[in-house]
N, C-alpha and C. Protein backbone atom coordinates (compact mmCIF):
# COMPACT_ATOMS: atom_id res chain seq x y z
N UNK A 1 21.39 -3.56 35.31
CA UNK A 1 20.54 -4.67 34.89
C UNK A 1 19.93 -5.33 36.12
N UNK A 2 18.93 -6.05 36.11
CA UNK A 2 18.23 -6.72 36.89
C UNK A 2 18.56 -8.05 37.24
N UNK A 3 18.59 -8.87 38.28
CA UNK A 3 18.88 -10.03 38.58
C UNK A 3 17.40 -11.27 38.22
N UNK A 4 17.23 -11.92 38.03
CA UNK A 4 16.29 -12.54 38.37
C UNK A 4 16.05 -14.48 38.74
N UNK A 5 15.66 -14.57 39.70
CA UNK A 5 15.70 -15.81 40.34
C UNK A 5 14.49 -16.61 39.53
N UNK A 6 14.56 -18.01 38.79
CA UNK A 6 13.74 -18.73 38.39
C UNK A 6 12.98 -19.48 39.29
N UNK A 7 13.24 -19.75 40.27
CA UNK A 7 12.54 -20.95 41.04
C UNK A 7 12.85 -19.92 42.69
N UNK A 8 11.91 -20.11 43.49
CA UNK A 8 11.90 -19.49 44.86
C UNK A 8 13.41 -20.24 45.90
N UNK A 9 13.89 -19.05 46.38
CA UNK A 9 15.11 -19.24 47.09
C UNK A 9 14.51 -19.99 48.50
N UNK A 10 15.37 -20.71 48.71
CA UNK A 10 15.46 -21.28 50.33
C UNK A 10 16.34 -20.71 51.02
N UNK A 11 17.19 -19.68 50.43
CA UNK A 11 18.18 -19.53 51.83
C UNK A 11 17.64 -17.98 51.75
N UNK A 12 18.06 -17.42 53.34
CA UNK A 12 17.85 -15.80 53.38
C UNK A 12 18.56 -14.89 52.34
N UNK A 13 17.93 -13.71 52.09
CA UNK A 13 18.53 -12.68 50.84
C UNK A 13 19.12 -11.80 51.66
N UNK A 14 19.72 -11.25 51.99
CA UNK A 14 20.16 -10.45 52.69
C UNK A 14 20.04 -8.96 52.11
N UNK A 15 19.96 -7.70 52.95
CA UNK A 15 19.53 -6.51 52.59
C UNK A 15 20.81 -5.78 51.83
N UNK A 16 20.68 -5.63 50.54
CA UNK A 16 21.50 -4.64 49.72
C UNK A 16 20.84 -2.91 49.40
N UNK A 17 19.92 -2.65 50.21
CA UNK A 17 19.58 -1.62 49.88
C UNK A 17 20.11 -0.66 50.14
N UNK A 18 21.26 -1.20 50.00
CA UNK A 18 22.49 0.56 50.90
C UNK A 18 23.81 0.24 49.16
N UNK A 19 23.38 -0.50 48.34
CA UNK A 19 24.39 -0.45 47.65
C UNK A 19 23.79 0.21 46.13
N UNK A 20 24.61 1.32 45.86
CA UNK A 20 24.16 2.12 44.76
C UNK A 20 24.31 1.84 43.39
N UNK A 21 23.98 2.08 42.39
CA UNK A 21 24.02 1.86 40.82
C UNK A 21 25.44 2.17 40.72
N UNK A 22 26.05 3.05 41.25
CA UNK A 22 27.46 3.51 40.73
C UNK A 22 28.40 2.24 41.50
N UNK A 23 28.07 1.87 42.47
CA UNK A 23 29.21 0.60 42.97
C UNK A 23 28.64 -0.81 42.45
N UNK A 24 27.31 -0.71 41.99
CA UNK A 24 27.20 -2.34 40.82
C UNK A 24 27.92 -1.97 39.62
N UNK A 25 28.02 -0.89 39.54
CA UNK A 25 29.15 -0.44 37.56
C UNK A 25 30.63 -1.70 38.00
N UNK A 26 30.73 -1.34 39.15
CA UNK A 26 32.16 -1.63 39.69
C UNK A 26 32.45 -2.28 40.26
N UNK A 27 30.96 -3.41 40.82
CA UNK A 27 31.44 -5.05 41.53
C UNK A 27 30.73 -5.83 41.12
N UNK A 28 30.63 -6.88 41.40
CA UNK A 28 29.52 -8.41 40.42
C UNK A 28 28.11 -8.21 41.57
N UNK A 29 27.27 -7.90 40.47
CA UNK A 29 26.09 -7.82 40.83
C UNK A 29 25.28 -9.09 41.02
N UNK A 30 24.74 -9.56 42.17
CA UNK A 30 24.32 -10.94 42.59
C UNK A 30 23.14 -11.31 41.66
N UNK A 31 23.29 -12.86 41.03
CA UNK A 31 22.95 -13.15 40.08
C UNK A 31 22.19 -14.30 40.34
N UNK A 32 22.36 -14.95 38.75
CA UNK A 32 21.92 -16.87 39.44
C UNK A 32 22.81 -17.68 40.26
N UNK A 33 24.26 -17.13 39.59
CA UNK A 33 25.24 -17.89 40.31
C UNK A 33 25.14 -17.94 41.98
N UNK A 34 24.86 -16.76 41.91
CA UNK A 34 25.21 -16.05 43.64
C UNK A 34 24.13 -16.45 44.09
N UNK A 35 22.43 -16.73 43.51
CA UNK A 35 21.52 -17.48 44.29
C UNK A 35 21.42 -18.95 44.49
N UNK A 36 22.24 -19.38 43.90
CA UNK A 36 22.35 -21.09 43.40
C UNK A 36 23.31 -21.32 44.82
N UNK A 37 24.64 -20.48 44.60
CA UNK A 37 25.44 -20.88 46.04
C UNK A 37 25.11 -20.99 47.37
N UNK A 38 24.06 -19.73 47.28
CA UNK A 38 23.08 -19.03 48.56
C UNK A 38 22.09 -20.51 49.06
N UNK A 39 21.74 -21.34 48.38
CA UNK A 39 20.63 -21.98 48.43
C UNK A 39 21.36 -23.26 48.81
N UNK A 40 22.58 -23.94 48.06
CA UNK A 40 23.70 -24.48 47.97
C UNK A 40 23.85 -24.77 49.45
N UNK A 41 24.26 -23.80 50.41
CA UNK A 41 24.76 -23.43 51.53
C UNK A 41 23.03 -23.50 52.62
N UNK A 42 22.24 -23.13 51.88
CA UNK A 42 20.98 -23.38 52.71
C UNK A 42 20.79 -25.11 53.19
N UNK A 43 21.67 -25.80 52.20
CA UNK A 43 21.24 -27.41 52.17
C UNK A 43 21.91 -28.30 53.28
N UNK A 44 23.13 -26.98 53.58
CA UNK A 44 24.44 -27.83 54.05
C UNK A 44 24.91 -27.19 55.55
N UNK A 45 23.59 -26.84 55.75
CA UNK A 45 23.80 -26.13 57.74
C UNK A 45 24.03 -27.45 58.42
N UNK A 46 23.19 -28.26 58.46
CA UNK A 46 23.93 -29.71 58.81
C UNK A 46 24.99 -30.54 58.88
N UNK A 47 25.54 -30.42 58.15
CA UNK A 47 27.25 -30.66 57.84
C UNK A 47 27.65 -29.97 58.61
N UNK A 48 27.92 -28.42 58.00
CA UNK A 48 28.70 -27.35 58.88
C UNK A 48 28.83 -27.30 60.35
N UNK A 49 27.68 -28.12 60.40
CA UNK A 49 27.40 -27.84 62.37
C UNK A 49 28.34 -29.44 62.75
N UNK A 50 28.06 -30.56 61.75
CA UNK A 50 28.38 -31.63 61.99
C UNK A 50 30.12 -31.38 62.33
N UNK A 51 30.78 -31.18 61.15
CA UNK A 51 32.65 -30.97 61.50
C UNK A 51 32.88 -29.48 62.07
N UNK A 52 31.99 -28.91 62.77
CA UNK A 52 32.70 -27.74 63.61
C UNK A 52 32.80 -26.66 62.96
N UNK A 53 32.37 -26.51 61.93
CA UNK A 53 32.70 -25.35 61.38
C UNK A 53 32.79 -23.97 61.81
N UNK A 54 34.07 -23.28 61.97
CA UNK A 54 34.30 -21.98 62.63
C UNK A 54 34.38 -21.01 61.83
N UNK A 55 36.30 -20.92 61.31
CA UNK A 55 36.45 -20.13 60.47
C UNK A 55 36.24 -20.42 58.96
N UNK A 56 35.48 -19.10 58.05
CA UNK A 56 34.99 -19.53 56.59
C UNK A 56 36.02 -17.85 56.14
N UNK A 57 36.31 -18.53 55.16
CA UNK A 57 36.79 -17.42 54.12
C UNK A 57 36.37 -17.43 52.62
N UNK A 58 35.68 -16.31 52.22
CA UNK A 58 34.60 -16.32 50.68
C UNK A 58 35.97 -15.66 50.23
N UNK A 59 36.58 -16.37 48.67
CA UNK A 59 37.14 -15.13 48.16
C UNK A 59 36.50 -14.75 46.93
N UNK A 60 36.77 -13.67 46.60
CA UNK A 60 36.27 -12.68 45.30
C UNK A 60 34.56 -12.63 46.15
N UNK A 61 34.20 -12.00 47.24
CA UNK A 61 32.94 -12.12 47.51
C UNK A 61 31.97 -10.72 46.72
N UNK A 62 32.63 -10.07 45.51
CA UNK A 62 31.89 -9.31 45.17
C UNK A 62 30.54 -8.40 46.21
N UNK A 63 29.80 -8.59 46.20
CA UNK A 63 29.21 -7.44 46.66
C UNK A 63 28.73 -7.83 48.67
N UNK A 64 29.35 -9.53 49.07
CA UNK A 64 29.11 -9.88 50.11
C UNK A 64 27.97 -10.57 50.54
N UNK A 65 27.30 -10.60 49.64
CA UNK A 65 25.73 -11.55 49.46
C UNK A 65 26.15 -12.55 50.07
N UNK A 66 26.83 -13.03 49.44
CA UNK A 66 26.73 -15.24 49.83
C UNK A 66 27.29 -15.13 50.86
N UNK A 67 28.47 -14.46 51.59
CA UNK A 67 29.35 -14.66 53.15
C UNK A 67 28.02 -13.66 54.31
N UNK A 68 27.36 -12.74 53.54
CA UNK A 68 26.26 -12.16 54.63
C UNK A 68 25.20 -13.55 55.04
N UNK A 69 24.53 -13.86 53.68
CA UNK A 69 23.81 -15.03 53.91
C UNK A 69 24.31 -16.46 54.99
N UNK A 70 25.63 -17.05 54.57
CA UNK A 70 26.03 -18.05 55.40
C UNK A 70 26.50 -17.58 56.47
N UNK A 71 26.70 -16.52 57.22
CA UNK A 71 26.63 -15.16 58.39
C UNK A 71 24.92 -16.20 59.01
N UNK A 72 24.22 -15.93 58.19
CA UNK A 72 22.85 -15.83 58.98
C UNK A 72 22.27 -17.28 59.37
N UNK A 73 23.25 -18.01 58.82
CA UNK A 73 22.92 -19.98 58.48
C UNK A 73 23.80 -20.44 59.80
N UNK A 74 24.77 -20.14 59.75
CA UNK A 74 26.01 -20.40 60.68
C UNK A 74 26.12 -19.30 61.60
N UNK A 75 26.17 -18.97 62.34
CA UNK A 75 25.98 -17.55 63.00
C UNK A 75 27.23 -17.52 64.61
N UNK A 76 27.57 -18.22 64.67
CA UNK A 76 28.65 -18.39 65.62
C UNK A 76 29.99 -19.27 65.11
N UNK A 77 30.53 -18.32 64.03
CA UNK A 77 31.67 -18.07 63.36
C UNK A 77 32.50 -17.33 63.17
N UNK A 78 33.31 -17.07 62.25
CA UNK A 78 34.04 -16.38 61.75
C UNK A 78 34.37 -16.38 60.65
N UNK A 79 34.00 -14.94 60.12
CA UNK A 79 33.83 -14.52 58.36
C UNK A 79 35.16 -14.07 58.23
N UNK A 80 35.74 -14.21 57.06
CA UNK A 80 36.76 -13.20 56.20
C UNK A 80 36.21 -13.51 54.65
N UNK A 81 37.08 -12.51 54.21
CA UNK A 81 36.33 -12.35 52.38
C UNK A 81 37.62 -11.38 52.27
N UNK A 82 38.34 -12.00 51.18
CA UNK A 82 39.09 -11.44 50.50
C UNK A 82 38.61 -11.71 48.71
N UNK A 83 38.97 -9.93 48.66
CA UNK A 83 39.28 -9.54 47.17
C UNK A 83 39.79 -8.82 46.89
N UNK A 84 40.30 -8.78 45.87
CA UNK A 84 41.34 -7.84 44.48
C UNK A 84 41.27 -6.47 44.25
N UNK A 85 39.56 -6.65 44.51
CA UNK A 85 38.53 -4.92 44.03
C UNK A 85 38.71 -4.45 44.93
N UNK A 86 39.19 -3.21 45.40
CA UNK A 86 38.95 -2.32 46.36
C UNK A 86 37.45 -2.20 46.93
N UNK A 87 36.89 -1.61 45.66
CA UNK A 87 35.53 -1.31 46.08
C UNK A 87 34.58 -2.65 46.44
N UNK A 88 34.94 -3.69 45.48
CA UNK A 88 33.82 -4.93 46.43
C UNK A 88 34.47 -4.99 47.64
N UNK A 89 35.67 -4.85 48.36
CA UNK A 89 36.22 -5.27 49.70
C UNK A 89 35.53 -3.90 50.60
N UNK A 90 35.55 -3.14 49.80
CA UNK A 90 34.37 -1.83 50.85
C UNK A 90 33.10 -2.22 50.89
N UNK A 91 32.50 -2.57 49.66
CA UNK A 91 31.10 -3.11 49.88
C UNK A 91 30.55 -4.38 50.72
N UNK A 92 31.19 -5.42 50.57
CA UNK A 92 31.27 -6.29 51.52
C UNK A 92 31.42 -6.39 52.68
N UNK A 93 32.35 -5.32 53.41
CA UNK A 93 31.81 -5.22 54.95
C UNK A 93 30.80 -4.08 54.93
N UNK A 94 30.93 -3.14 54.30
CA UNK A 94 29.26 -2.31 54.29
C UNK A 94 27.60 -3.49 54.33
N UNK A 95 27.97 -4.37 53.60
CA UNK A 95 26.66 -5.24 53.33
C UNK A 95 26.74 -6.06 54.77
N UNK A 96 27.69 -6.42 55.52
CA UNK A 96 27.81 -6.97 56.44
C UNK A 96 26.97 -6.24 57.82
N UNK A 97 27.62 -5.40 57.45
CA UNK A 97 27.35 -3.96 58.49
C UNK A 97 25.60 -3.93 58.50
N UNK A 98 25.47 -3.64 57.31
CA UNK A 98 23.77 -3.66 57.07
C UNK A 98 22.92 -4.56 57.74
N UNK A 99 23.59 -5.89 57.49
CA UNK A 99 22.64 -6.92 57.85
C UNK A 99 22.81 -7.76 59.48
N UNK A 100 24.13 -6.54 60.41
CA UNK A 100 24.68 -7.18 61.73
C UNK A 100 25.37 -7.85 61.38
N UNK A 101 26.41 -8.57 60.52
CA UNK A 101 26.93 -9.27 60.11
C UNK A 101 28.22 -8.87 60.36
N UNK A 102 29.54 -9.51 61.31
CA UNK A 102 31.09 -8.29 61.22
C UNK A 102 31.78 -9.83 60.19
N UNK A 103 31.90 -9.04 59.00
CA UNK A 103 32.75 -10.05 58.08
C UNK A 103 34.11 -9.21 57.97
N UNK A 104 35.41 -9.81 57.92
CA UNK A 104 36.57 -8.95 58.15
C UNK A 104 37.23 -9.24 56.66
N UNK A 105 37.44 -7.79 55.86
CA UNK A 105 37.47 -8.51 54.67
C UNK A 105 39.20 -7.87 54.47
N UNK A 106 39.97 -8.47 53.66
CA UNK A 106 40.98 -8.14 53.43
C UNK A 106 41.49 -7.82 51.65
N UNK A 107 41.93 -7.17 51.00
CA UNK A 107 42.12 -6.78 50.03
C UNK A 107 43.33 -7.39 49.57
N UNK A 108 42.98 -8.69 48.74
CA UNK A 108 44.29 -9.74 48.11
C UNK A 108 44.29 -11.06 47.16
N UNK A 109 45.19 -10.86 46.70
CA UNK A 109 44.28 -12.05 45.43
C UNK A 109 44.52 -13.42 46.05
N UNK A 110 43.51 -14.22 45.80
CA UNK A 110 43.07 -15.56 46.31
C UNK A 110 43.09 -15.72 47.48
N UNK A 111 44.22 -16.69 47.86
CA UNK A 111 44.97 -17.49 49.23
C UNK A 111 46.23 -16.92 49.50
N UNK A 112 46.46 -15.74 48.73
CA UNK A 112 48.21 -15.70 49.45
C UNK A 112 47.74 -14.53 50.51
N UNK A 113 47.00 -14.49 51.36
CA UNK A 113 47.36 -13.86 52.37
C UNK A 113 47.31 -14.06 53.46
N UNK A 114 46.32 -16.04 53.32
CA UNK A 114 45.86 -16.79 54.36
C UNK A 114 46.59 -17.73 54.98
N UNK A 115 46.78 -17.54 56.41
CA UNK A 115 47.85 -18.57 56.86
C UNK A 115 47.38 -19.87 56.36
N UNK A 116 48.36 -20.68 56.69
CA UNK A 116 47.98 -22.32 56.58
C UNK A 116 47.16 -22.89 57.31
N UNK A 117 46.71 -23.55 57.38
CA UNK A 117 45.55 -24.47 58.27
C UNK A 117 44.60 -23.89 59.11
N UNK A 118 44.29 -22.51 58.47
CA UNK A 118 43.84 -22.22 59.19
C UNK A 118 42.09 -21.59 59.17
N UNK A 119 41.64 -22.43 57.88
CA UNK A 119 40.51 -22.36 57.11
C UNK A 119 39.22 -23.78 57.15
N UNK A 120 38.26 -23.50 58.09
CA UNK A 120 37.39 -24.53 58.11
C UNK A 120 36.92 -24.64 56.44
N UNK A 121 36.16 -23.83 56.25
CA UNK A 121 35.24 -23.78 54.79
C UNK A 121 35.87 -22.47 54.38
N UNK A 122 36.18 -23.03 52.88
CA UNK A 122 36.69 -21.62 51.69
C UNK A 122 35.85 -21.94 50.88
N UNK A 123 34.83 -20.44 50.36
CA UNK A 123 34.63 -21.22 48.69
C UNK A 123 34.29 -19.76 48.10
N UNK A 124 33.99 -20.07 46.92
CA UNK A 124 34.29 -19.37 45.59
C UNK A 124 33.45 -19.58 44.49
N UNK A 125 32.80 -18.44 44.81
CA UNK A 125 32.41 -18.25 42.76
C UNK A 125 32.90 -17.30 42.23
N UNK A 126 33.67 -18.27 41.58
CA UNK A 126 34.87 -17.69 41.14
C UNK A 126 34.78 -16.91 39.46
N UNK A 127 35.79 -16.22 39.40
CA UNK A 127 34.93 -15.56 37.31
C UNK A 127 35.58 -16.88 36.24
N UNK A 128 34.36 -17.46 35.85
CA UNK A 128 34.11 -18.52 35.04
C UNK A 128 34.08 -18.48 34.09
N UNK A 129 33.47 -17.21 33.15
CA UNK A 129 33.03 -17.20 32.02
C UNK A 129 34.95 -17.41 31.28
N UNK A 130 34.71 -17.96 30.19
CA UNK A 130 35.76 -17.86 29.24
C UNK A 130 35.85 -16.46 28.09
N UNK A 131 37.34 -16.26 28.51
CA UNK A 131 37.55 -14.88 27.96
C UNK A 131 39.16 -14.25 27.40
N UNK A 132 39.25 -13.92 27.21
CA UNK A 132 40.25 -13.34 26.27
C UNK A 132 41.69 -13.46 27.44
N UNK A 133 42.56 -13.68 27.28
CA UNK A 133 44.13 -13.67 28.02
C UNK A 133 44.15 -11.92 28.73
N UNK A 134 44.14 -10.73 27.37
CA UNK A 134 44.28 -9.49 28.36
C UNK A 134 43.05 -9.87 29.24
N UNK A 135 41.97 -9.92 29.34
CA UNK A 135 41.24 -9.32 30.38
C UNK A 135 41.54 -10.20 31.84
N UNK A 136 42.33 -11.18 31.68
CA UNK A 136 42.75 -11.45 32.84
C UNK A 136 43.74 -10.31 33.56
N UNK A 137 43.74 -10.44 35.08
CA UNK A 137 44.49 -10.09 35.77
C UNK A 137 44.32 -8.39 36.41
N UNK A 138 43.08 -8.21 35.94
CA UNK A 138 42.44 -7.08 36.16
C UNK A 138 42.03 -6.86 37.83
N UNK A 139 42.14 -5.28 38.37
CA UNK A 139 41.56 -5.71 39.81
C UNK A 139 40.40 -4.42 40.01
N UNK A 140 40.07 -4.45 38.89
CA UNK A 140 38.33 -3.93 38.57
C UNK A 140 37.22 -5.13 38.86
N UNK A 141 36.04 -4.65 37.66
CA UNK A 141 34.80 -5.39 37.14
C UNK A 141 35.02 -6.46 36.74
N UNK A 142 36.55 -6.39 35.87
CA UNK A 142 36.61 -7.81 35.00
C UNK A 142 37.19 -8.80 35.65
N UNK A 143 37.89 -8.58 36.77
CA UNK A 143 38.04 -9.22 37.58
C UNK A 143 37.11 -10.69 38.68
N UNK A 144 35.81 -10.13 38.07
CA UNK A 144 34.42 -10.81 38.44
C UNK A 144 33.86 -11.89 37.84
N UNK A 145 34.59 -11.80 36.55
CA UNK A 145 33.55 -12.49 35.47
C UNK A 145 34.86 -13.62 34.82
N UNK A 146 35.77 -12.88 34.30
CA UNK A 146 36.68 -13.15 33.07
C UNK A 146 37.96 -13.99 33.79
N UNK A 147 37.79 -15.35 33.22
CA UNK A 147 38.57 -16.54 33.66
C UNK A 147 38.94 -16.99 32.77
N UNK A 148 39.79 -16.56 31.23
CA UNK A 148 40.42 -16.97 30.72
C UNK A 148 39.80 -18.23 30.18
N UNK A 149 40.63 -19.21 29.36
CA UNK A 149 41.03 -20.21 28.34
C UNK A 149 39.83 -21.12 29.01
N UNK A 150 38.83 -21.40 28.69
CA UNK A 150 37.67 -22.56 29.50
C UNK A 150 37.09 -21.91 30.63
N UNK A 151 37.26 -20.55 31.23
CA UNK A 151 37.07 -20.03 31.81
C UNK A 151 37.64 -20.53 33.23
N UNK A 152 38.73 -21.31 33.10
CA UNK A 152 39.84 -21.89 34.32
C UNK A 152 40.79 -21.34 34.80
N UNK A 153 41.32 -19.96 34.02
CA UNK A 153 42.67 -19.97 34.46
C UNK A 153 42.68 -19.47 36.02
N UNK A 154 42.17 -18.54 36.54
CA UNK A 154 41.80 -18.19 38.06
C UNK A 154 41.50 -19.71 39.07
N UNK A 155 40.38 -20.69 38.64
CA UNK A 155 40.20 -21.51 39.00
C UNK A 155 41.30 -22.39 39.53
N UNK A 156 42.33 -22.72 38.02
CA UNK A 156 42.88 -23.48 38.02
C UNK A 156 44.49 -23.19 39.51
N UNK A 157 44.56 -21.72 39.33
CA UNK A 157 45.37 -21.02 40.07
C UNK A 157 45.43 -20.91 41.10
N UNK A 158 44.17 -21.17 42.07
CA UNK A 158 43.87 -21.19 43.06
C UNK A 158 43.75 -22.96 44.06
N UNK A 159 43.86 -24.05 43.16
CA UNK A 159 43.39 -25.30 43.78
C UNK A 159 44.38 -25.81 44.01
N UNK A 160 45.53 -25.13 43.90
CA UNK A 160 46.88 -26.17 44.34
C UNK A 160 47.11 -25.82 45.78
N UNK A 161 46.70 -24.92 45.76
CA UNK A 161 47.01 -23.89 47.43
C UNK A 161 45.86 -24.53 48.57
N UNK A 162 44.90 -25.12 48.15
CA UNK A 162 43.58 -25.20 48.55
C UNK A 162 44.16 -25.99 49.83
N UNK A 163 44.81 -26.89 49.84
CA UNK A 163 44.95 -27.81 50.79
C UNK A 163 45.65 -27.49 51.78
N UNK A 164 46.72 -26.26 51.69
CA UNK A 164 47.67 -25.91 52.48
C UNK A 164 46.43 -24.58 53.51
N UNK A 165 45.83 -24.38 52.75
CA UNK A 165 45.07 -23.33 54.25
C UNK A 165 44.05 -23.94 54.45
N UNK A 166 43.65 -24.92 54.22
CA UNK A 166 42.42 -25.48 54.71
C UNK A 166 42.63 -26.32 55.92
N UNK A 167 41.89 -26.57 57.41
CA UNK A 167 42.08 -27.27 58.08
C UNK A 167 41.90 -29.25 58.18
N UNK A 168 42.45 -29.41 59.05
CA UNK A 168 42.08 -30.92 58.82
C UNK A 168 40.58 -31.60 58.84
N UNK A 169 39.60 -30.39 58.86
CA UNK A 169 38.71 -30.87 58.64
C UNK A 169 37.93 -29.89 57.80
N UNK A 170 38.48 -29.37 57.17
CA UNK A 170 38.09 -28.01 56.13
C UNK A 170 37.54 -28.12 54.97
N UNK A 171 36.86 -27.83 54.13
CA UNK A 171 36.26 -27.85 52.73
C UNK A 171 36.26 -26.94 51.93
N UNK A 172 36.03 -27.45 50.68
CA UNK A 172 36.14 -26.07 49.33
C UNK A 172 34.65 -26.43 48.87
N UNK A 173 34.30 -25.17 48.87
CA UNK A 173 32.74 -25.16 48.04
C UNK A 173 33.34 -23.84 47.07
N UNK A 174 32.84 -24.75 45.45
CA UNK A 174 33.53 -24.34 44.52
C UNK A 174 31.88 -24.32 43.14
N UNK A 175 32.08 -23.41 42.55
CA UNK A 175 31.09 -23.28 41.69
C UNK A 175 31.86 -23.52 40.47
N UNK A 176 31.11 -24.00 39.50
CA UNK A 176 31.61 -24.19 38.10
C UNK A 176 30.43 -24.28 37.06
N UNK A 177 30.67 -23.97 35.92
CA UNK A 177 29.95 -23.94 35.01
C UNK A 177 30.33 -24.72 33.83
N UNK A 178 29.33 -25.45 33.28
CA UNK A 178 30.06 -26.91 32.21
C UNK A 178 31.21 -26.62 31.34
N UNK A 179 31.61 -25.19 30.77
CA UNK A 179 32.55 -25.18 30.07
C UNK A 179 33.63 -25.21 30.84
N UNK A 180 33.83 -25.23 32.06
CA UNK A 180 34.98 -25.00 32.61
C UNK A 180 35.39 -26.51 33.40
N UNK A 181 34.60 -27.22 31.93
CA UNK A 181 34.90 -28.70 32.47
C UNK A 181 35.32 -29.62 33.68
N UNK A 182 33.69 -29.58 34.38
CA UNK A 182 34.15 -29.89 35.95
C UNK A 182 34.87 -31.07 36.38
N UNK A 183 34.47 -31.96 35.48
CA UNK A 183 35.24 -33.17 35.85
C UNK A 183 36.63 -33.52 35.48
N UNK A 184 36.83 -32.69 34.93
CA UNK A 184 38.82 -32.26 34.61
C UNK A 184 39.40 -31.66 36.48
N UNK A 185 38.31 -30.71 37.09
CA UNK A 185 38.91 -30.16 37.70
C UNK A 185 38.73 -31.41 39.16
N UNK A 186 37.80 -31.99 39.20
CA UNK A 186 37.34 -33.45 40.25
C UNK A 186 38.68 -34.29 40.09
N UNK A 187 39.18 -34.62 38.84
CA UNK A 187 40.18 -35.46 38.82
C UNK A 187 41.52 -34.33 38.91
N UNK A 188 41.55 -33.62 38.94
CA UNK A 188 42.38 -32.76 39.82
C UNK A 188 42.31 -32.67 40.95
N UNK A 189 41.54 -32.26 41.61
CA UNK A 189 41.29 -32.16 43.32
C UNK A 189 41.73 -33.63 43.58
N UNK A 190 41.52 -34.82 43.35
CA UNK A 190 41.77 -36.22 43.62
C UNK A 190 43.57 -36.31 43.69
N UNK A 191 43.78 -35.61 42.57
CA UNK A 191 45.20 -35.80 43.30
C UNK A 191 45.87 -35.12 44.21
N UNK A 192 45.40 -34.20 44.33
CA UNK A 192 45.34 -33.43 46.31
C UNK A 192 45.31 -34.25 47.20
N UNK A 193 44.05 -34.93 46.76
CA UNK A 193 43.86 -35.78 47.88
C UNK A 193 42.53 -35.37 48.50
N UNK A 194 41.66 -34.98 47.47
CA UNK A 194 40.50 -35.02 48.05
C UNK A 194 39.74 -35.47 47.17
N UNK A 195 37.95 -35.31 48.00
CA UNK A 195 36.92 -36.37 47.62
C UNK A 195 36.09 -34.91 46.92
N UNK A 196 34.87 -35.68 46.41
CA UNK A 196 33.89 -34.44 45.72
C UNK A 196 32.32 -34.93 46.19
N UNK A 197 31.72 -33.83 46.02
CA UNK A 197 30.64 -34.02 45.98
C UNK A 197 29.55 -33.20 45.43
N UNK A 198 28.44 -33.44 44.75
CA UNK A 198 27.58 -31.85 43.75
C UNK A 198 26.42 -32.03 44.84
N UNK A 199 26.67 -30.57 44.99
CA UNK A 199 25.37 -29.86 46.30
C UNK A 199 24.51 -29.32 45.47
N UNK A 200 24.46 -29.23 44.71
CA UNK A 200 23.82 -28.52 43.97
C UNK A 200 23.75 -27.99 42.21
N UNK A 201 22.73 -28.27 41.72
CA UNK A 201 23.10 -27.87 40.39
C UNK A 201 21.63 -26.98 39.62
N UNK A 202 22.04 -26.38 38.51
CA UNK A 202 21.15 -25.23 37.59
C UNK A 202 21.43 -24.92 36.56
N UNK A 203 20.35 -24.77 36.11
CA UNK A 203 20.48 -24.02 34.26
C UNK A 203 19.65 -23.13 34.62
N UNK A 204 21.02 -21.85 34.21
CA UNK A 204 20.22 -20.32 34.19
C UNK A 204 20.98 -19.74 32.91
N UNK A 205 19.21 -19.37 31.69
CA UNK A 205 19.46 -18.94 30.53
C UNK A 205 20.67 -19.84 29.70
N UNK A 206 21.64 -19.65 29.47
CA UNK A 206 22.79 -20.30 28.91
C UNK A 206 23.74 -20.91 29.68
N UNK A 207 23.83 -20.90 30.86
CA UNK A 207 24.53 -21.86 31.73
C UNK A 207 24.20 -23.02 32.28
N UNK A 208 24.61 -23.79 33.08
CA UNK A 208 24.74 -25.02 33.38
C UNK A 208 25.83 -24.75 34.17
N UNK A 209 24.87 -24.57 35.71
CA UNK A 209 26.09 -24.46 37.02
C UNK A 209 25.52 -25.79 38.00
């Protein structure tokens, strides 16, 4: 299937022309979500430069789009990208590779493989859609999309940990979509002990990110 962008991107696209029809069967093919974050991150080079930003870790980076792109925004860093999929964790430093980009990706679900404190910026678009209990826990395709009960349960699984690898001056850039009721998850993060803020927002076709 085809991707298509409604409104002209501000941040760079980075070159996928080395990734074949047979490895989109088998990783999340960059979408609205993945241009909304891309653009997201175009807004916020300012910040990043403001608290130092070094090390970033994308997880579930599917095909490596959004960590190639903030590669090209931030450029005297350090990438990692962990995922579940074998094959997106091959494609993702292949897309890296393509575009000069050395992103070091590791094959593992979420945060358990990341030391503690040791994460400027983590973020995640994460699989949102709401979906059936089996198709969780998959470390295929469905692994991309399918987030359970409100489309939270991945979400929800991942934000308790958030604080323990993030540095003292570290951030979560987190995507959500209205069913996965963001402001349930804001008054969650608050009792972490953190603050929020919306960088960005879109309606693409039936969503509301």
């Amino acid at each position: 299937h085809f991707a298509f962008y409604l409104v002209p991107m501000t941040a760079p696209l980075p070159n996928l022309d080395h990734i074949t029809k047979d490895q989109y069967s088998e990783i999340y093919e960059p979408a609205e979500d993945t241009y909304l974050f891309m653009d997201a991150f175009a807004s916020q080079t300012k910040f990043l430069a403001n608290i130092k930003a070094f090390s970033f870790v994308e997880l579930g980076p599917g095909s490596g789009c959004i960590s190639t792109c903030l590669a090209s925004l931030v450029p005297n860093a350090v990438y990692f990208a962990v995922d579940i999929n074998e094959k997106a964790a091959q494609v993702t430093e292949q897309t890296g590779k393509q575009n000069g980009v050395n992103i070091h990706v590791i094959r593992s679900s979420l945060v358990s493989s990341i030391r503690d404190n040791s994460v400027d910026v983590l973020f995640f678009n994460p699989p949102y859609v709401p979906s059936e209990p089996e198709e969780l826990g998959s470390s295929g395709i469905e692994a991309a999309w399918a987030g359970g009960k409100f489309g939270r349960e991945v979400i929800d699984t991942l934000l308790p940990d958030v604080s323990r690898v993030l540095t003292k001056r570290g951030c979560l850039y987190l995507l959500l979509e209205r069913q996965n009721k963001p402001h349930e998850v804001v008054e969650l993060m608050k009792t972490f002990g953190f603050t929020h803020k919306v960088i960005m927002e879109k309606k693409a076709f039936n969503e509301l990110l």
